[in-house]
C-alpha atoms as a PDB file:
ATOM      1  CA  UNK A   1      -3.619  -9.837 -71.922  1.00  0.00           C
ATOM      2  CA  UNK A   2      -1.393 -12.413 -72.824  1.00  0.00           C
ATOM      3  CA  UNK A   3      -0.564 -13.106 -76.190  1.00  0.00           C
ATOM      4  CA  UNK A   4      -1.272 -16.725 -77.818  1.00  0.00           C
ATOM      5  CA  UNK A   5       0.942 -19.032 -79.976  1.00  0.00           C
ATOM      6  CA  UNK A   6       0.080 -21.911 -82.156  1.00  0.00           C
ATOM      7  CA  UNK A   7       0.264 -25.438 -80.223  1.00  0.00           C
ATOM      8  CA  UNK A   8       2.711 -26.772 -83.504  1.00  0.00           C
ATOM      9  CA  UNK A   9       0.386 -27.723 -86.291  1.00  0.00           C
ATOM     10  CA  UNK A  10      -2.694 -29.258 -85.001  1.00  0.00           C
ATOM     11  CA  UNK A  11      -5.186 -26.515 -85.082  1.00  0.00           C
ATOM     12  CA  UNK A  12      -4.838 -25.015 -81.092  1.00  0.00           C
ATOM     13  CA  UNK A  13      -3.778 -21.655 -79.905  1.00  0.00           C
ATOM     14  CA  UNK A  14      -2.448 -21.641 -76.264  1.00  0.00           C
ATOM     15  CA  UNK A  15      -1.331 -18.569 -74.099  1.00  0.00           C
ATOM     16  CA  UNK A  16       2.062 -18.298 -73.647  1.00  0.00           C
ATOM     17  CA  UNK A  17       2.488 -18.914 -70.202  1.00  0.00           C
ATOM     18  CA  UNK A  18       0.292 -21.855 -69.000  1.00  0.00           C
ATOM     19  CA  UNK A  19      -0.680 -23.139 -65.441  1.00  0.00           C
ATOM     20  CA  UNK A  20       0.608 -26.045 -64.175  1.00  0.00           C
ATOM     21  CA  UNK A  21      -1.069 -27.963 -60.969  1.00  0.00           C
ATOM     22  CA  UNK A  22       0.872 -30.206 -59.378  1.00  0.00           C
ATOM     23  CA  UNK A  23       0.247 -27.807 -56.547  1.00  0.00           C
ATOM     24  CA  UNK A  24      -3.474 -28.245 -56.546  1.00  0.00           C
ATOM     25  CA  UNK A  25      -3.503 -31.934 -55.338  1.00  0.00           C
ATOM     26  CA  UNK A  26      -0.177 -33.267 -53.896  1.00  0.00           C
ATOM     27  CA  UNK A  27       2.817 -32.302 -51.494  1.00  0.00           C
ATOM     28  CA  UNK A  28       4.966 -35.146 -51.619  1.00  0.00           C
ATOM     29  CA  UNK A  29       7.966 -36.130 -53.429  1.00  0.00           C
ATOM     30  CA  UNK A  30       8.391 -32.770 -54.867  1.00  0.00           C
ATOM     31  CA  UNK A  31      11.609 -30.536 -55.691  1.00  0.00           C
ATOM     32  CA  UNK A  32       9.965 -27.200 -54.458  1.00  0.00           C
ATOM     33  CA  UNK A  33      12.497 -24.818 -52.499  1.00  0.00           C
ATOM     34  CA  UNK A  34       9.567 -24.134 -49.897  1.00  0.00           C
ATOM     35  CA  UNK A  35       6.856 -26.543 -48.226  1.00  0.00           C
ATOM     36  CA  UNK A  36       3.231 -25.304 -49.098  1.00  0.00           C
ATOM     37  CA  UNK A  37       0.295 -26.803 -48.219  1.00  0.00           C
ATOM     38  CA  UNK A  38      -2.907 -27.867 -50.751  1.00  0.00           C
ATOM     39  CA  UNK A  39      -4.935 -24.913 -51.271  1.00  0.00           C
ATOM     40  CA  UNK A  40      -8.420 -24.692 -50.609  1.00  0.00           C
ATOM     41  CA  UNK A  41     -11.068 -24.488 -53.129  1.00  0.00           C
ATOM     42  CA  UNK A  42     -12.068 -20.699 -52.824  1.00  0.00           C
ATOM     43  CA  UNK A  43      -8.194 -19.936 -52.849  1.00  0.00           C
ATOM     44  CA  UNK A  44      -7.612 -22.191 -56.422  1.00  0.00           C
ATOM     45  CA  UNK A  45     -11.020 -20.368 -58.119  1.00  0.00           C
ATOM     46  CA  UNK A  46      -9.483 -17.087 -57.127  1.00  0.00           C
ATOM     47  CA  UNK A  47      -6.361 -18.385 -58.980  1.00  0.00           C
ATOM     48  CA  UNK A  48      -8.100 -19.546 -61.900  1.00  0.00           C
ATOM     49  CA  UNK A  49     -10.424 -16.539 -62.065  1.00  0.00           C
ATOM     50  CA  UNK A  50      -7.087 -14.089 -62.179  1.00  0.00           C
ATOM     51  CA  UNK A  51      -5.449 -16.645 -65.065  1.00  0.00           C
ATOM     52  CA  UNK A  52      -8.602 -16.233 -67.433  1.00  0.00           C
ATOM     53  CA  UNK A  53      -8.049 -12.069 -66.521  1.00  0.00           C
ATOM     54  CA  UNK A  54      -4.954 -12.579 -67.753  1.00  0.00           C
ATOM     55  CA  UNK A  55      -5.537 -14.486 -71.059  1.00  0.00           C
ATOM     56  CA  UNK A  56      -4.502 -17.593 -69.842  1.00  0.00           C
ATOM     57  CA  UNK A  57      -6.234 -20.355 -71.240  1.00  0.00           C
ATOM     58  CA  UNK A  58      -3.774 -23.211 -71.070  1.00  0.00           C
ATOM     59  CA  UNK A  59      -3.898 -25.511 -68.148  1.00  0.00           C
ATOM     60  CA  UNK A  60      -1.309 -28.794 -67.325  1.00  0.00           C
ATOM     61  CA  UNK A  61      -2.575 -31.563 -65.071  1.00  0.00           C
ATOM     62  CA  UNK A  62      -1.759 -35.376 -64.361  1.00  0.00           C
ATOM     63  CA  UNK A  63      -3.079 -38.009 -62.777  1.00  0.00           C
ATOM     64  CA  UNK A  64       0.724 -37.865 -61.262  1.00  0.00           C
ATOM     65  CA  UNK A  65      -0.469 -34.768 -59.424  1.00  0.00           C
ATOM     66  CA  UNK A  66      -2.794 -35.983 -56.810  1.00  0.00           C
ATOM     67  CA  UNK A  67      -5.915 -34.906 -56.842  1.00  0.00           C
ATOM     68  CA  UNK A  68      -5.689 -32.047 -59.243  1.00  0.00           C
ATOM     69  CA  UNK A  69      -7.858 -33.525 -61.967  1.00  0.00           C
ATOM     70  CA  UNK A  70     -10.805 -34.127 -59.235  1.00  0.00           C
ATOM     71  CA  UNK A  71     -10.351 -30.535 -58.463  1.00  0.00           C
ATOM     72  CA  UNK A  72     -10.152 -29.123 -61.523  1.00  0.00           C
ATOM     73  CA  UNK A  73     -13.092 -31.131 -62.787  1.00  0.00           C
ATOM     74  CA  UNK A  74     -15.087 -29.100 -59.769  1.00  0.00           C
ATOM     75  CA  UNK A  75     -13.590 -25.821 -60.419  1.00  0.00           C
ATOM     76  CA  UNK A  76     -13.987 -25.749 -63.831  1.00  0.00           C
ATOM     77  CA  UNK A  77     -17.462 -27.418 -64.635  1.00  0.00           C
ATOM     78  CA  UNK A  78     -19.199 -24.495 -65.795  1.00  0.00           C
ATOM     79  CA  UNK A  79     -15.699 -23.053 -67.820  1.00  0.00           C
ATOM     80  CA  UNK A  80     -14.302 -26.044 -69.866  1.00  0.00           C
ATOM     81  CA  UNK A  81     -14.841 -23.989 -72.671  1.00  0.00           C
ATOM     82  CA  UNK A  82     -12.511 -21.801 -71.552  1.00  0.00           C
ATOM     83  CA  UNK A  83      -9.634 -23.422 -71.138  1.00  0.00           C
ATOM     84  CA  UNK A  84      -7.081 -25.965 -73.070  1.00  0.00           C
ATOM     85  CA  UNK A  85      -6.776 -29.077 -71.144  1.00  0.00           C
ATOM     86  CA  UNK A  86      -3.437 -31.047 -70.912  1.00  0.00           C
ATOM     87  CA  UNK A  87      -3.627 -34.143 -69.008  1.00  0.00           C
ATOM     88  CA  UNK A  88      -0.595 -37.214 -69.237  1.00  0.00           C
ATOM     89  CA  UNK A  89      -0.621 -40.862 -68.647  1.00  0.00           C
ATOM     90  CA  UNK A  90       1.769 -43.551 -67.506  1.00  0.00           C
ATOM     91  CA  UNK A  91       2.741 -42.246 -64.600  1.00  0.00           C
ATOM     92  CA  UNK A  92       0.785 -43.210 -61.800  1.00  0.00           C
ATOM     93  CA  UNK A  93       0.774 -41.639 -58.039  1.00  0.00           C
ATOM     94  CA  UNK A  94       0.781 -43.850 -54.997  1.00  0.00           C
ATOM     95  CA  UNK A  95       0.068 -42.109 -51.433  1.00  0.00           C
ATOM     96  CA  UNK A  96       0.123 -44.517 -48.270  1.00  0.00           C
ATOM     97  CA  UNK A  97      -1.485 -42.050 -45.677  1.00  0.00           C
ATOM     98  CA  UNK A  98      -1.070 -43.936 -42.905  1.00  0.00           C
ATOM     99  CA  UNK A  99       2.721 -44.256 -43.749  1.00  0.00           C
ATOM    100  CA  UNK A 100       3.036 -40.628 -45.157  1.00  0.00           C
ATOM    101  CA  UNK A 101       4.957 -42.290 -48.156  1.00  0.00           C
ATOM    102  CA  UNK A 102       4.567 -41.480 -51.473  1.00  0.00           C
ATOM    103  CA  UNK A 103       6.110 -42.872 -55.112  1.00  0.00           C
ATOM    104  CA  UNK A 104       5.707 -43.151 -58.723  1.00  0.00           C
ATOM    105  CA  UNK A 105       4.557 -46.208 -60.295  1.00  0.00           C
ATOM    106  CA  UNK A 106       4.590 -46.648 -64.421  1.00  0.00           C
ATOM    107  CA  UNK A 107       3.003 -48.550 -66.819  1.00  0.00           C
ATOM    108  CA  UNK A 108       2.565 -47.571 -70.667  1.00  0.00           C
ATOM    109  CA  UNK A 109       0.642 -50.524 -71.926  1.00  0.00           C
ATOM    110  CA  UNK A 110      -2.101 -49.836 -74.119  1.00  0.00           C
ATOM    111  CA  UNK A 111      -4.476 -51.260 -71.462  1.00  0.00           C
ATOM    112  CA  UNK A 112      -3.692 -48.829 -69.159  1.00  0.00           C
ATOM    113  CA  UNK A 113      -2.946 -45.744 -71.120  1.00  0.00           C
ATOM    114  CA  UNK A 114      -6.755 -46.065 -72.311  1.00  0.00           C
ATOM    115  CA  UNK A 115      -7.530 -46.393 -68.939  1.00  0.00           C
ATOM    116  CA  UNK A 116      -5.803 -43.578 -67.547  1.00  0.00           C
ATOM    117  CA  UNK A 117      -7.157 -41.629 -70.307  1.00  0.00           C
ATOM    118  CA  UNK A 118     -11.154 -42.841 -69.427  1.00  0.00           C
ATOM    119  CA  UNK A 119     -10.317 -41.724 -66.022  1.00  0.00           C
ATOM    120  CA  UNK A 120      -9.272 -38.564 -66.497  1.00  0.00           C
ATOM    121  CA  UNK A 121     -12.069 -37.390 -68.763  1.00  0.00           C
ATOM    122  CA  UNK A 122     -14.185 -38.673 -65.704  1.00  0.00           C
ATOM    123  CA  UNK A 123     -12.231 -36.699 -63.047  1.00  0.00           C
ATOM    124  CA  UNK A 124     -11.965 -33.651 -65.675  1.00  0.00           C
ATOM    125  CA  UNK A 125     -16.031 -34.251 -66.368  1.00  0.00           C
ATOM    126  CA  UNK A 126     -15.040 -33.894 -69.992  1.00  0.00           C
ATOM    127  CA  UNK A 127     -16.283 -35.679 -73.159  1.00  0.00           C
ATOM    128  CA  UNK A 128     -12.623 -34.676 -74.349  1.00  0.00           C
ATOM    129  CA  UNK A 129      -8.896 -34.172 -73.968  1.00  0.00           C
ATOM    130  CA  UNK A 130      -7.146 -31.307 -75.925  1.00  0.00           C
ATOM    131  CA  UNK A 131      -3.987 -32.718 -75.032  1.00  0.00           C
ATOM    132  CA  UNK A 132      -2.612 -35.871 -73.526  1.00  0.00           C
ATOM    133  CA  UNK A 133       1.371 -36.114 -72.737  1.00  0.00           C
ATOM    134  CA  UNK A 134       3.078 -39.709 -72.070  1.00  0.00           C
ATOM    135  CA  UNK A 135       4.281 -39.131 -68.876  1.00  0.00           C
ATOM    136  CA  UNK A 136       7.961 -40.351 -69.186  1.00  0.00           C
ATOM    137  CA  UNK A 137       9.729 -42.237 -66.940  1.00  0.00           C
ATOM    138  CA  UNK A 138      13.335 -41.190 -68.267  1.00  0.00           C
ATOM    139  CA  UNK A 139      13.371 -43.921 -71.008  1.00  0.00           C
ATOM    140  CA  UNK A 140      11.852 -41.910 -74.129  1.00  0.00           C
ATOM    141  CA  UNK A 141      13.093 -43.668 -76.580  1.00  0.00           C
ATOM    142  CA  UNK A 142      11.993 -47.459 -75.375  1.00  0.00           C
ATOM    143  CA  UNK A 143       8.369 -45.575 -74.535  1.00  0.00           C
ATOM    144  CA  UNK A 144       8.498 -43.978 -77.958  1.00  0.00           C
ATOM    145  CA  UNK A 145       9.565 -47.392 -79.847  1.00  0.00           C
ATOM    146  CA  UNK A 146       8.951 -50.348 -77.574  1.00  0.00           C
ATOM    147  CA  UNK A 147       5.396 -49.540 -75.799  1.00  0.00           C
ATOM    148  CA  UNK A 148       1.931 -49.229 -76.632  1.00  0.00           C
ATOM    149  CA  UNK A 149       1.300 -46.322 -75.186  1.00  0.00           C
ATOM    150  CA  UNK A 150       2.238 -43.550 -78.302  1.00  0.00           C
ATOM    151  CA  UNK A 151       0.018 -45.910 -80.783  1.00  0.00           C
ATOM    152  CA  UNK A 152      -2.742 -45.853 -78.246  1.00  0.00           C
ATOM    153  CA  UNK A 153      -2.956 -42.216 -77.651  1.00  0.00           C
ATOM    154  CA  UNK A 154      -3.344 -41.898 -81.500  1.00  0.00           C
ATOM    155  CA  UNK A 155      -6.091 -44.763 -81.307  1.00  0.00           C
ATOM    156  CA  UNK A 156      -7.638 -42.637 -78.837  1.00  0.00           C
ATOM    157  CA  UNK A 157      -7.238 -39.386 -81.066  1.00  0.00           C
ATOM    158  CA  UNK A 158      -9.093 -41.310 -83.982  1.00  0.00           C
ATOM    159  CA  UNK A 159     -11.967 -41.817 -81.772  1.00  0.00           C
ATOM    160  CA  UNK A 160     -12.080 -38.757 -80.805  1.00  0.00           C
ATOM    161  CA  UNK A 161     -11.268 -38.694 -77.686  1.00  0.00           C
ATOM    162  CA  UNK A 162      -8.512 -36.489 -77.137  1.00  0.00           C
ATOM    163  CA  UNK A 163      -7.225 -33.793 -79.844  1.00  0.00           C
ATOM    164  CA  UNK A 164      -3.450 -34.066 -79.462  1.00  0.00           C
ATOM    165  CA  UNK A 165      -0.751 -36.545 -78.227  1.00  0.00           C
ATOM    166  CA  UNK A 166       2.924 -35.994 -77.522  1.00  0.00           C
ATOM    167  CA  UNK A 167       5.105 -36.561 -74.578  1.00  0.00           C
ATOM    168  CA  UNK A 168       6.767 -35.330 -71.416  1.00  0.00           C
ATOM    169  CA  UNK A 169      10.199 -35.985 -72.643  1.00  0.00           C
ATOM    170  CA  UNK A 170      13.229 -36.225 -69.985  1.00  0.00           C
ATOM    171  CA  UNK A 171      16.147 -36.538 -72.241  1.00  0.00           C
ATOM    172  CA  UNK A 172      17.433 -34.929 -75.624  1.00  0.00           C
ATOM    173  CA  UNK A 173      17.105 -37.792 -77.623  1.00  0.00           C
ATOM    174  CA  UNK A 174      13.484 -38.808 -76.765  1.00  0.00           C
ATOM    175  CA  UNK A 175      12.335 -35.012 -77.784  1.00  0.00           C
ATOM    176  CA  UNK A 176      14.319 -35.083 -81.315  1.00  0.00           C
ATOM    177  CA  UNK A 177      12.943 -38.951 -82.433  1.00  0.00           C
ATOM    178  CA  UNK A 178       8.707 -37.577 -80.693  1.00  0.00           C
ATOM    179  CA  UNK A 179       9.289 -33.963 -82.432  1.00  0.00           C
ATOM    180  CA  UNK A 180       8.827 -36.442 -85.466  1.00  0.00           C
ATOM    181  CA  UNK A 181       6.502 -39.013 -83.937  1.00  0.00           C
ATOM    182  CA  UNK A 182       3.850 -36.417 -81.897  1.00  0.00           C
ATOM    183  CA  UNK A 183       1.599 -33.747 -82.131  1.00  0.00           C
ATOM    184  CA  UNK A 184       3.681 -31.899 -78.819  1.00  0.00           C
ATOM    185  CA  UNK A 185       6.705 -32.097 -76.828  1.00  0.00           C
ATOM    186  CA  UNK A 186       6.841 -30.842 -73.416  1.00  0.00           C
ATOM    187  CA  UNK A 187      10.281 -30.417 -72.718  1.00  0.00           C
ATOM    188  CA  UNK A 188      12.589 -29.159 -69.747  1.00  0.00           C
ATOM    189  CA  UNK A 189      14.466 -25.483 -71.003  1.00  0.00           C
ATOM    190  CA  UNK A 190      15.768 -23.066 -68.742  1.00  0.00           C
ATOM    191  CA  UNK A 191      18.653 -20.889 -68.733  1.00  0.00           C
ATOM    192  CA  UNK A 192      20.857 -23.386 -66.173  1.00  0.00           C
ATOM    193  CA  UNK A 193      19.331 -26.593 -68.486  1.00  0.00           C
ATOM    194  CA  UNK A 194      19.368 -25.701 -72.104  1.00  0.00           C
ATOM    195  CA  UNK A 195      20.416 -28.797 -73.381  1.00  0.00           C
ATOM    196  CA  UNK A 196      16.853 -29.126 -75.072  1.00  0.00           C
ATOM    197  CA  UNK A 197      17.936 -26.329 -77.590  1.00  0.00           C
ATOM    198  CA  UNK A 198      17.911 -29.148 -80.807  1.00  0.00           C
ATOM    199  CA  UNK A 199      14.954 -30.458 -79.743  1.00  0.00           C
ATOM    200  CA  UNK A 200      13.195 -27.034 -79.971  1.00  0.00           C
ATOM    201  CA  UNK A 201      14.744 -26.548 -83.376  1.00  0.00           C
ATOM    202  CA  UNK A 202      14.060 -30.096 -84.837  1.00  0.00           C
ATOM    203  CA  UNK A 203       9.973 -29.193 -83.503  1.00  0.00           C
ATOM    204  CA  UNK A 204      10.240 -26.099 -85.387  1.00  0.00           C
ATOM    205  CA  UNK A 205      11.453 -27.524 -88.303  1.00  0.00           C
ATOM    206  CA  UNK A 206       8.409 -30.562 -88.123  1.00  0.00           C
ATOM    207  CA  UNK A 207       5.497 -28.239 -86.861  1.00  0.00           C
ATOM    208  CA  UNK A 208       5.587 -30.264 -83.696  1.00  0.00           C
ATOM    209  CA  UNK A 209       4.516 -27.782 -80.485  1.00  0.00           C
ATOM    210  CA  UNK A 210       6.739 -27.211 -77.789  1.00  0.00           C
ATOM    211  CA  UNK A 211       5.355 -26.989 -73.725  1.00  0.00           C
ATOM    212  CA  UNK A 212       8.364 -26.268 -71.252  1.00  0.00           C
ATOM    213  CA  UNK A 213       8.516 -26.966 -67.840  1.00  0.00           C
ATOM    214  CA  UNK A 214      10.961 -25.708 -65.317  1.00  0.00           C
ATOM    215  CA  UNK A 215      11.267 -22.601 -66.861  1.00  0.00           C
ATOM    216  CA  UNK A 216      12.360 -21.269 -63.201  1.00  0.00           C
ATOM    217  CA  UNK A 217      14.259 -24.435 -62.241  1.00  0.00           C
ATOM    218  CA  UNK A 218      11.302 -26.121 -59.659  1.00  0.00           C
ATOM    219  CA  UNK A 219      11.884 -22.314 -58.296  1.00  0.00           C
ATOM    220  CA  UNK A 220      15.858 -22.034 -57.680  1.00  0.00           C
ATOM    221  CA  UNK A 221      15.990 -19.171 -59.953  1.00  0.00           C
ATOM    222  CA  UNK A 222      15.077 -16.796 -57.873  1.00  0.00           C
ATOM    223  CA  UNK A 223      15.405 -18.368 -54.007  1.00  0.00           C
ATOM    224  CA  UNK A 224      16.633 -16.508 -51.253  1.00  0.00           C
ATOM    225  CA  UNK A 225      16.842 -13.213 -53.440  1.00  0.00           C
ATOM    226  CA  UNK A 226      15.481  -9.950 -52.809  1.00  0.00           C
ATOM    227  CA  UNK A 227      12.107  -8.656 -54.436  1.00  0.00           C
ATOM    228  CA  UNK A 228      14.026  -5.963 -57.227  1.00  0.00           C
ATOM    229  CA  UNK A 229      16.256  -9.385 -58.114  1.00  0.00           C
ATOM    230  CA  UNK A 230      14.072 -12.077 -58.030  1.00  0.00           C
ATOM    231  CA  UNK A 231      11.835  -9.675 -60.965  1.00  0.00           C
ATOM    232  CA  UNK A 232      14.484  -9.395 -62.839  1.00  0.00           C
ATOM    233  CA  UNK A 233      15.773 -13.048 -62.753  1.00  0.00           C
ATOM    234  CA  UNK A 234      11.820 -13.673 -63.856  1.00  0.00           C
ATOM    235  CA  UNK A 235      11.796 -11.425 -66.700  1.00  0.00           C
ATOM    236  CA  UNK A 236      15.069 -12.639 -67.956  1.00  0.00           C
ATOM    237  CA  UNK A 237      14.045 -16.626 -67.345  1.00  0.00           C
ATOM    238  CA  UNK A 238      11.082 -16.168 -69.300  1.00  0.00           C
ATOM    239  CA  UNK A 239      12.552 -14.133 -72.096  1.00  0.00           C
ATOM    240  CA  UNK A 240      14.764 -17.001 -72.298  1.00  0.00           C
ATOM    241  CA  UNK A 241      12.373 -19.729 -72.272  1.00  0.00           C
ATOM    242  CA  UNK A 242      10.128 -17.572 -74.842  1.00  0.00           C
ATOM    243  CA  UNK A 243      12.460 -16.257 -77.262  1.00  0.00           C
ATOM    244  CA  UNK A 244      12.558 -19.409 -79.674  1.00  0.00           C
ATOM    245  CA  UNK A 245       8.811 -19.137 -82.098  1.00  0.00           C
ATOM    246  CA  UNK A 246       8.746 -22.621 -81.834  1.00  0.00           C
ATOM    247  CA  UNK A 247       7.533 -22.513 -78.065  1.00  0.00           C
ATOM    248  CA  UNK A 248       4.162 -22.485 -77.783  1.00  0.00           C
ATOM    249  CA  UNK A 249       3.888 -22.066 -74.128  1.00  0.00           C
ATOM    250  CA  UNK A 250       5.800 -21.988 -70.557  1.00  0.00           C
ATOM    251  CA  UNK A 251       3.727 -23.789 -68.455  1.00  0.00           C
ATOM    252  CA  UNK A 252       4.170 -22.555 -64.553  1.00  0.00           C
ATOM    253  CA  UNK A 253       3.555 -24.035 -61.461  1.00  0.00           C
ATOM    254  CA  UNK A 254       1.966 -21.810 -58.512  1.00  0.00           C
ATOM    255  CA  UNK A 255      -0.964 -21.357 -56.400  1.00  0.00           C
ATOM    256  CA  UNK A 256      -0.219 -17.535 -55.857  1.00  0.00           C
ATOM    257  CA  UNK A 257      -2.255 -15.380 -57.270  1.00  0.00           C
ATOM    258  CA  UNK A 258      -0.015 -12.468 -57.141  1.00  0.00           C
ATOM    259  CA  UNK A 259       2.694 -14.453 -58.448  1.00  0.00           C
ATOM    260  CA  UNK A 260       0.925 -15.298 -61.427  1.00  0.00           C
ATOM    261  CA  UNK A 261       0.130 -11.475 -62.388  1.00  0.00           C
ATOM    262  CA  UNK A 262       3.912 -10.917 -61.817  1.00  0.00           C
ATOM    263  CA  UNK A 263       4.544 -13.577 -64.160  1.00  0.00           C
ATOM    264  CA  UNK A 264       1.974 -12.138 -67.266  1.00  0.00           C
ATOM    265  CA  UNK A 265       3.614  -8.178 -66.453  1.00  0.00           C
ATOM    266  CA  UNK A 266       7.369  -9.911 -67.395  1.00  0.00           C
ATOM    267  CA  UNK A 267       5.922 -11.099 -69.918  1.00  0.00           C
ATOM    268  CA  UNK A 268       4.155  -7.984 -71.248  1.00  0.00           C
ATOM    269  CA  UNK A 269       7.020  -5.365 -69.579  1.00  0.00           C
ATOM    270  CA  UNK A 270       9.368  -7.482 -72.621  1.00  0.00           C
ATOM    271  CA  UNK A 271       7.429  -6.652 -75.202  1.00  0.00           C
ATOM    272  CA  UNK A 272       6.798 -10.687 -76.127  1.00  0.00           C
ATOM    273  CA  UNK A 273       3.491 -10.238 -77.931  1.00  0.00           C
ATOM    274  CA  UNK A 274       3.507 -13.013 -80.152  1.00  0.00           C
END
């Protein structure tokens, strides 16, 4: 089973490797080294089903991502308890069908960070949020200082809607001023981007949790390599991207069930049990 680490200060325990969903309800506009195609429902239960074997209980979304909140709010109906929900807002996805063209449109006023967040709990059918992550659009700092959005996530935390706030940070000096501002940063760290080093630090030193994402570089850590180097390059990424305490969790993104119990035996062939 997968060991769990504190989420910072605020109270929540997260495994250490997390799912992430992007997968589950978009294919455009994404910097995957191989085309998939949306699973189907049967397929993404069987995933979940294996995660919560595992001792996963830590699950990223987005209303970036498609339709993975509508999903997800099927799939898991009858197992919200199970499971830490991390949602975002500000980032919004637009899909022309008929044009097959896709972008990313933002907006972090209060007005529509509240609604994001009403829409999600819908989607998620859930009278809560553990987590909800400003969804950066590469200007932390002016989000962090010049929007609405941070003070209406903690609005939205005094009502009781969500549990924790923090951000999707894209540059080093958006994490260091949220790892004082938030309850979480989610953060890019890999072993070919490790710029984010201070900003894991400065969380530690704050109680602030730490999510990464691209622990395996959007999946050019291991591409084009055989099966006996590709495990290795796994097990070394995420002893990498686990090693600092301050980490709470690596969230992943796949829709391969085998992958994912690869994934939890580097973790547990390292030893990484807390």
């Amino acid at each position: 089973m997968l060991p769990h680490r504190p989420l910072g200060k605020i109270g929540i325990e997260v495994s250490c490797l997390g799912l992430g969903t992007v997968k589950f309800g978009r294919t455009h506009n994404l910097r995957y080294t191989e085309k998939f195609t949306l699973p189907d429902d049967a397929q993404l239960k069987q995933l979940l089903d294996v995660a919560r074997e595992c001792g996963m209980n830590l699950i990223d979304t987005a209303p970036a991502y498609g339709f993975s909140e509508e999903r997800l709010g099927d799939l898991l109906k009858s197992s919200r308890k199970d499971w830490i929900i991390s949602t975002k807002a500000g980032e919004e996805f637009i899909l022309n069908k008929a044009r097959d063209e896709a972008w990313s449109q933002f907006d972090f006023s209060a007005k529509q960070i509240r609604a994001s967040v009403e829409r999600s709990l819908r989607r998620l059918r859930t009278d809560y949020l553990d987590l909800v992550l400003i969804h950066s659009d590469g200007e932390d700092e002016k989000i962090l200082t010049q929007t609405e959005a941070l003070d209406t996530l903690i609005q939205l935390k005094q009502e009781g809607w969500i549990r924790a706030h923090g951000i999707s940070s894209k540059t080093v000096a958006g994490g260091l001023l949220a790892s004082d501002m938030t309850d979480v940063v989610m953060l890019t760290y890999n072993q070919q981007q490790p710029e984010d080093a201070p900003v894991i630090e400065a969380c530690a030193k704050s109680g602030t949790g730490v999510l990464l994402k691209k622990v395996f570089a959007s999946g050019q850590v291991c591409h084009h390599d055989s099966p006996l180097d590709a495990q290795k390059k796994i097990q070394s990424a995420l002893g990498f991207a686990l090693k600092p305490q301050a980490v709470s969790s690596a969230v992943l993104g796949t829709i391969n069930p085998e992958h994912l119990r690869e994934n939890v035996m580097a973790i547990l062939s390292q030893g990484l049990t807390s």
